[in-house]
N, C-alpha and C. Protein backbone atom coordinates (compact mmCIF):
# COMPACT_ATOMS: atom_id res chain seq x y z
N UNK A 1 0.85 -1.18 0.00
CA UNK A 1 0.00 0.00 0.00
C UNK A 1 0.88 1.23 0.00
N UNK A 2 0.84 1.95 -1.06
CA UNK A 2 1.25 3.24 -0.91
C UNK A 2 1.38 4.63 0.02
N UNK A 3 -0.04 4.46 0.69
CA UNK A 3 -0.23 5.21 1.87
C UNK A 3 -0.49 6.66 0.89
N UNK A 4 -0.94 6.70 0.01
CA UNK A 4 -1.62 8.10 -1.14
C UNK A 4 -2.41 7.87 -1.39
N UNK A 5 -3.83 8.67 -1.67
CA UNK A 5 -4.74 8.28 -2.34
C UNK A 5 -4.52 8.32 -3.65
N UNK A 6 -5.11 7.84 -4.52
CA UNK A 6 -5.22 8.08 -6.21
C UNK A 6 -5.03 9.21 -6.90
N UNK A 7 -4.63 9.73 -7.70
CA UNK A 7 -3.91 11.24 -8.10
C UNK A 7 -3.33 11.99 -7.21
N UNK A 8 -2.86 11.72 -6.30
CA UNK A 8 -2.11 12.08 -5.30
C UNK A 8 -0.80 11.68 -5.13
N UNK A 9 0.07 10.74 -6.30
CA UNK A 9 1.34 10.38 -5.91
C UNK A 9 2.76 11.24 -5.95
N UNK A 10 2.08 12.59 -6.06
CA UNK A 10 3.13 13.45 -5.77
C UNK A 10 3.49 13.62 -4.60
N UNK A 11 4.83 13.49 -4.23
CA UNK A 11 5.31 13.40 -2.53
C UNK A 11 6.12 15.06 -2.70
N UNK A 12 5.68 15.49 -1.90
CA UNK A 12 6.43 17.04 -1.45
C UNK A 12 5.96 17.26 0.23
N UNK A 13 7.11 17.87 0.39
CA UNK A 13 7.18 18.99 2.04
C UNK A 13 6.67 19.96 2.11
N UNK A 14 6.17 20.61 1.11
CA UNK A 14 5.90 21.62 1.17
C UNK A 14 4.54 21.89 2.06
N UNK A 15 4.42 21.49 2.13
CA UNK A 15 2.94 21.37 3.16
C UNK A 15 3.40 21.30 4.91
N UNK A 16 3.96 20.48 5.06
CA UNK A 16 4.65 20.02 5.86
C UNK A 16 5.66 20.64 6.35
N UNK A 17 6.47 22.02 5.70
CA UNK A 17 7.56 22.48 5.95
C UNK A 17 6.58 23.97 6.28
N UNK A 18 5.42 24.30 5.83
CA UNK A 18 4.87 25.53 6.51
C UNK A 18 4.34 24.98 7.84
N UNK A 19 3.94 23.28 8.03
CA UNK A 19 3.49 23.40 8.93
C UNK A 19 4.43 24.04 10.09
N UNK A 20 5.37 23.49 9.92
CA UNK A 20 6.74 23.21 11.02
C UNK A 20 7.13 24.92 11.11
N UNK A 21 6.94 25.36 10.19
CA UNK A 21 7.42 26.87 10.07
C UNK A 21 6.49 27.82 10.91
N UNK A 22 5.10 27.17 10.94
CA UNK A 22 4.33 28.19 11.60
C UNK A 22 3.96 27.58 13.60
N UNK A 23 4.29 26.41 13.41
CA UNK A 23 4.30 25.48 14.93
C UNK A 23 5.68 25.19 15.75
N UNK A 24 6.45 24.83 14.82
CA UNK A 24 7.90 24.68 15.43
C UNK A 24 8.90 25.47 15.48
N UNK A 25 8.88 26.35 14.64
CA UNK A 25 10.28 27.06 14.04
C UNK A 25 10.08 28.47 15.11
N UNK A 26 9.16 28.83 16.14
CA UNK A 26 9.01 29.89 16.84
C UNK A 26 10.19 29.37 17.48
N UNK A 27 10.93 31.11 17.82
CA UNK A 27 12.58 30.71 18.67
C UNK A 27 12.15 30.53 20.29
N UNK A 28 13.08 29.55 21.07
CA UNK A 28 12.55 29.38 22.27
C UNK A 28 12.23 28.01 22.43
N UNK A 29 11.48 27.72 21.29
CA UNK A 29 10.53 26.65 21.94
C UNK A 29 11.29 25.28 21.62
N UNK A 30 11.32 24.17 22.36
CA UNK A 30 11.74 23.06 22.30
C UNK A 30 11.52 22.27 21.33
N UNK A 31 12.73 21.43 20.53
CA UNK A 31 12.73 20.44 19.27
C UNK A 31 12.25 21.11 18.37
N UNK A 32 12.87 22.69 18.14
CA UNK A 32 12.62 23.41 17.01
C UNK A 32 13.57 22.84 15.53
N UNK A 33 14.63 22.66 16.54
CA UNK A 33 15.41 21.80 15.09
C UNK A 33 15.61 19.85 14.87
N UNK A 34 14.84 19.81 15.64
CA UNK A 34 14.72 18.44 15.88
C UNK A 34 13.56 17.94 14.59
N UNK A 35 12.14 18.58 14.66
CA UNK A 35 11.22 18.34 14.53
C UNK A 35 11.61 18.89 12.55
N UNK A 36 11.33 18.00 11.44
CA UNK A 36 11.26 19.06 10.62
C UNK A 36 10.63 18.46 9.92
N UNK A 37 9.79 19.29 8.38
CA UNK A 37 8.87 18.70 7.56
C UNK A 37 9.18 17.35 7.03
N UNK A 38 10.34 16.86 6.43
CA UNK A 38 10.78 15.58 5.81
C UNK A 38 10.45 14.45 6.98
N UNK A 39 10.73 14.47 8.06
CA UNK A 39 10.48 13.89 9.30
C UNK A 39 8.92 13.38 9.43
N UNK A 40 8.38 14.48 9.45
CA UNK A 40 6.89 14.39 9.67
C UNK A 40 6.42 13.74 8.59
N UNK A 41 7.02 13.70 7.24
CA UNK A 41 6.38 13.16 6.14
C UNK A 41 6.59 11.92 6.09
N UNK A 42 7.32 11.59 6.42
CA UNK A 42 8.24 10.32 6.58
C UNK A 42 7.50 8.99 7.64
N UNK A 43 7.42 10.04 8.46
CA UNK A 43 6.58 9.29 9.90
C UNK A 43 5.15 9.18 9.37
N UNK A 44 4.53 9.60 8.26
CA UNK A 44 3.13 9.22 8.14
C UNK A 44 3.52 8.58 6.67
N UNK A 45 3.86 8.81 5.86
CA UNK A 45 4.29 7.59 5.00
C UNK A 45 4.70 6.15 5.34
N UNK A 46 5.20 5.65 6.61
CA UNK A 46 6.03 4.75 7.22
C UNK A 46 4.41 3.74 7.72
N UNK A 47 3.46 4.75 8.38
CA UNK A 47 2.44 4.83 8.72
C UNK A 47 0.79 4.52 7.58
N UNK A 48 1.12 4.65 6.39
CA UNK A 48 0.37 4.27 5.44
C UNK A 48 -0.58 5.58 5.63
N UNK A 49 -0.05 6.94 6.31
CA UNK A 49 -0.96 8.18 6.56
C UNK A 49 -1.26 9.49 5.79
N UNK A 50 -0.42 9.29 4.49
CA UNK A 50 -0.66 10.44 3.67
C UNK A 50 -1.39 10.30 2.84
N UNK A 51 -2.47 11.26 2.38
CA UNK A 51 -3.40 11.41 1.65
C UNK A 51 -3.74 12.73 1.41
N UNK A 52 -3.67 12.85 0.20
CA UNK A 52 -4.51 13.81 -0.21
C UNK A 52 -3.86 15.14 -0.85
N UNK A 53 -2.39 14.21 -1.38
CA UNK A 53 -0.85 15.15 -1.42
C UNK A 53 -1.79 15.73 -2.77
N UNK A 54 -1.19 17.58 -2.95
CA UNK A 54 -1.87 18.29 -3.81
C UNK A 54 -3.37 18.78 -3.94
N UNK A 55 -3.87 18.36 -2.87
CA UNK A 55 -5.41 18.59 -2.70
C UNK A 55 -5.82 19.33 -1.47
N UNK A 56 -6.87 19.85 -1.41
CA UNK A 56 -6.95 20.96 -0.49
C UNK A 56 -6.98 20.57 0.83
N UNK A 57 -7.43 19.21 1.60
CA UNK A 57 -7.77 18.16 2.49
C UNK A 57 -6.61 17.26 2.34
N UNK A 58 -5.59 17.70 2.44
CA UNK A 58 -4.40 16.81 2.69
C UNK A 58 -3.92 16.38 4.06
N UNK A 59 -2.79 15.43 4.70
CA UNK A 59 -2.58 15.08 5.30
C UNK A 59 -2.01 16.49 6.27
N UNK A 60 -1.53 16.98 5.75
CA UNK A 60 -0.94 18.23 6.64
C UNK A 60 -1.79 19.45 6.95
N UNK A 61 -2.54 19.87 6.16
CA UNK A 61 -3.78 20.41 6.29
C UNK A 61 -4.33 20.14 7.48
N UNK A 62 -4.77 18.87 7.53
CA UNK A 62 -5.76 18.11 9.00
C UNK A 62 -4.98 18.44 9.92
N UNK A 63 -3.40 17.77 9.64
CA UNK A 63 -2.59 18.16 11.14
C UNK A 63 -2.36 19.83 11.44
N UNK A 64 -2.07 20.54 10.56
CA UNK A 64 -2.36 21.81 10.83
C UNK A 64 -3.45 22.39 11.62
N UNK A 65 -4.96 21.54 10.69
CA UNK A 65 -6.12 22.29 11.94
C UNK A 65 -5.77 21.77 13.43
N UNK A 66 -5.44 20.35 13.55
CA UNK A 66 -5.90 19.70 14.66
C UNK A 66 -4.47 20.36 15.82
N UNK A 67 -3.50 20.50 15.09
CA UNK A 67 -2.34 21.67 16.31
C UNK A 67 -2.92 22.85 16.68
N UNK A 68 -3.53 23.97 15.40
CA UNK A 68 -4.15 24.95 15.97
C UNK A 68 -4.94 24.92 17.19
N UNK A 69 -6.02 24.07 16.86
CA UNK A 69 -7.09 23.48 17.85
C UNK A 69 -6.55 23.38 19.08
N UNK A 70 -5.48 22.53 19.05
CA UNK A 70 -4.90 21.90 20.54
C UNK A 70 -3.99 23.19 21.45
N UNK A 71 -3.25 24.21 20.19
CA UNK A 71 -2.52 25.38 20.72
C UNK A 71 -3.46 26.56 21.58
N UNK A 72 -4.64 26.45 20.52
CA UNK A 72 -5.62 27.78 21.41
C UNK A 72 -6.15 27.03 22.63
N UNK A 73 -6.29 25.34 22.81
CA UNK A 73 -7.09 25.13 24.04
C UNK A 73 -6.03 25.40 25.21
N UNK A 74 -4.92 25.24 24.81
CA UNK A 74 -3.84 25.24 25.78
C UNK A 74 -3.81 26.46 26.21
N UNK A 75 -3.52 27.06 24.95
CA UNK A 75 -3.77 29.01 26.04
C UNK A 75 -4.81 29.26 26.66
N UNK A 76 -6.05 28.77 26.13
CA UNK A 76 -7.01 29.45 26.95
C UNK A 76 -6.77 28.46 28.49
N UNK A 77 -6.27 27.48 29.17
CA UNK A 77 -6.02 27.00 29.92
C UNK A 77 -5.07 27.57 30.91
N UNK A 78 -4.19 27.73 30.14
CA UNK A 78 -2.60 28.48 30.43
C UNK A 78 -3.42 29.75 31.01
N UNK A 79 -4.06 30.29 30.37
CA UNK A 79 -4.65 31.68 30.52
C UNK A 79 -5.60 31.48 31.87
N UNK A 80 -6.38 30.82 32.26
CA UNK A 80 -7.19 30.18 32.99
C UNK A 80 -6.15 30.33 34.53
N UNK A 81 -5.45 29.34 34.99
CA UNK A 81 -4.44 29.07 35.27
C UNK A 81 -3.76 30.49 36.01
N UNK A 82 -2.98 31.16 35.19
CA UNK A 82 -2.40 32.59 35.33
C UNK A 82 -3.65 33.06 35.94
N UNK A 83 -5.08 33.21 35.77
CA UNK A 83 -5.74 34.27 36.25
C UNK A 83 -6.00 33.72 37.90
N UNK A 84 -5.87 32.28 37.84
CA UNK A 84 -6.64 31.52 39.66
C UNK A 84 -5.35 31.65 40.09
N UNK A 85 -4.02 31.56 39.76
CA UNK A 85 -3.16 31.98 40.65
C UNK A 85 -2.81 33.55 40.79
N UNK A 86 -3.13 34.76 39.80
CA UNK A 86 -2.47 35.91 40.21
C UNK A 86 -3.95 36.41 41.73
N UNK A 87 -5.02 35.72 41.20
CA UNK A 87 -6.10 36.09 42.12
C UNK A 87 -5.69 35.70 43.67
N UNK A 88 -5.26 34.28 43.79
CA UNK A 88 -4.85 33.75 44.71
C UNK A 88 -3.58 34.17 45.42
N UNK A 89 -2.99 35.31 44.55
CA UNK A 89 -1.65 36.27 44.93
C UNK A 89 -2.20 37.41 45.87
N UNK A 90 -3.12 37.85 44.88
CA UNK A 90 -4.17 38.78 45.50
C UNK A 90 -5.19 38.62 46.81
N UNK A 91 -5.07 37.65 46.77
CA UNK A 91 -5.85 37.64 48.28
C UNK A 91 -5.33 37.30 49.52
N UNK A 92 -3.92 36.53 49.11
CA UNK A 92 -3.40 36.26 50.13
C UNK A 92 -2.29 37.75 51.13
N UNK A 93 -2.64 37.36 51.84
CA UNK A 93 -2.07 39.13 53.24
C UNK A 93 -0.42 38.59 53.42
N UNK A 94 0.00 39.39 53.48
CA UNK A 94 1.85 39.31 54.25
C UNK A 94 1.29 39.92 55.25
């Protein structure tokens, strides 16, 4: 099994290398150079997981929404979080 759907046997990063560019490549953050598009492509090819190379609903596409998704729940958590402890700063007396 190829792991492509049908008119899809074009293999490129390019999908895959904005993902990494807009999720990983921020400075600071951990396995920025670890993590890179060929990698990721690789790991779902290995996986029988790419589909949809050249089409608007591609494999990187999905993973793109589904990081966004997971990045904003985290802030709004993170954010959550920061507000019950600066409150809990705030109320407590020296």
């Amino acid at each position: 099994m190829s792991g492509q759907l049908p008119n899809s046997s074009r293999r490129s990063t390019s999908g895959f290398q904005k993902l990494v560019d807009g999720f990983f490549k921020q400075e600071g953050l951990p396995f920025s150079e670890v993590i890179t598009a060929s990698k990721i492509e690789e790991t779902f090819l290995k996986h029988d997981g790419l589909f949809g190379i050249g089409m608007i609903y591609s494999t990187a596409t999905v993973l793109w929404a589904f990081l966004g998704q997971v990045s904003v729940a985290a802030s709004i958590i993170f954010a959550k979080v920061i507000f019950v402890a600066a409150n809990d700063l705030a109320s407590t007396t020296i």
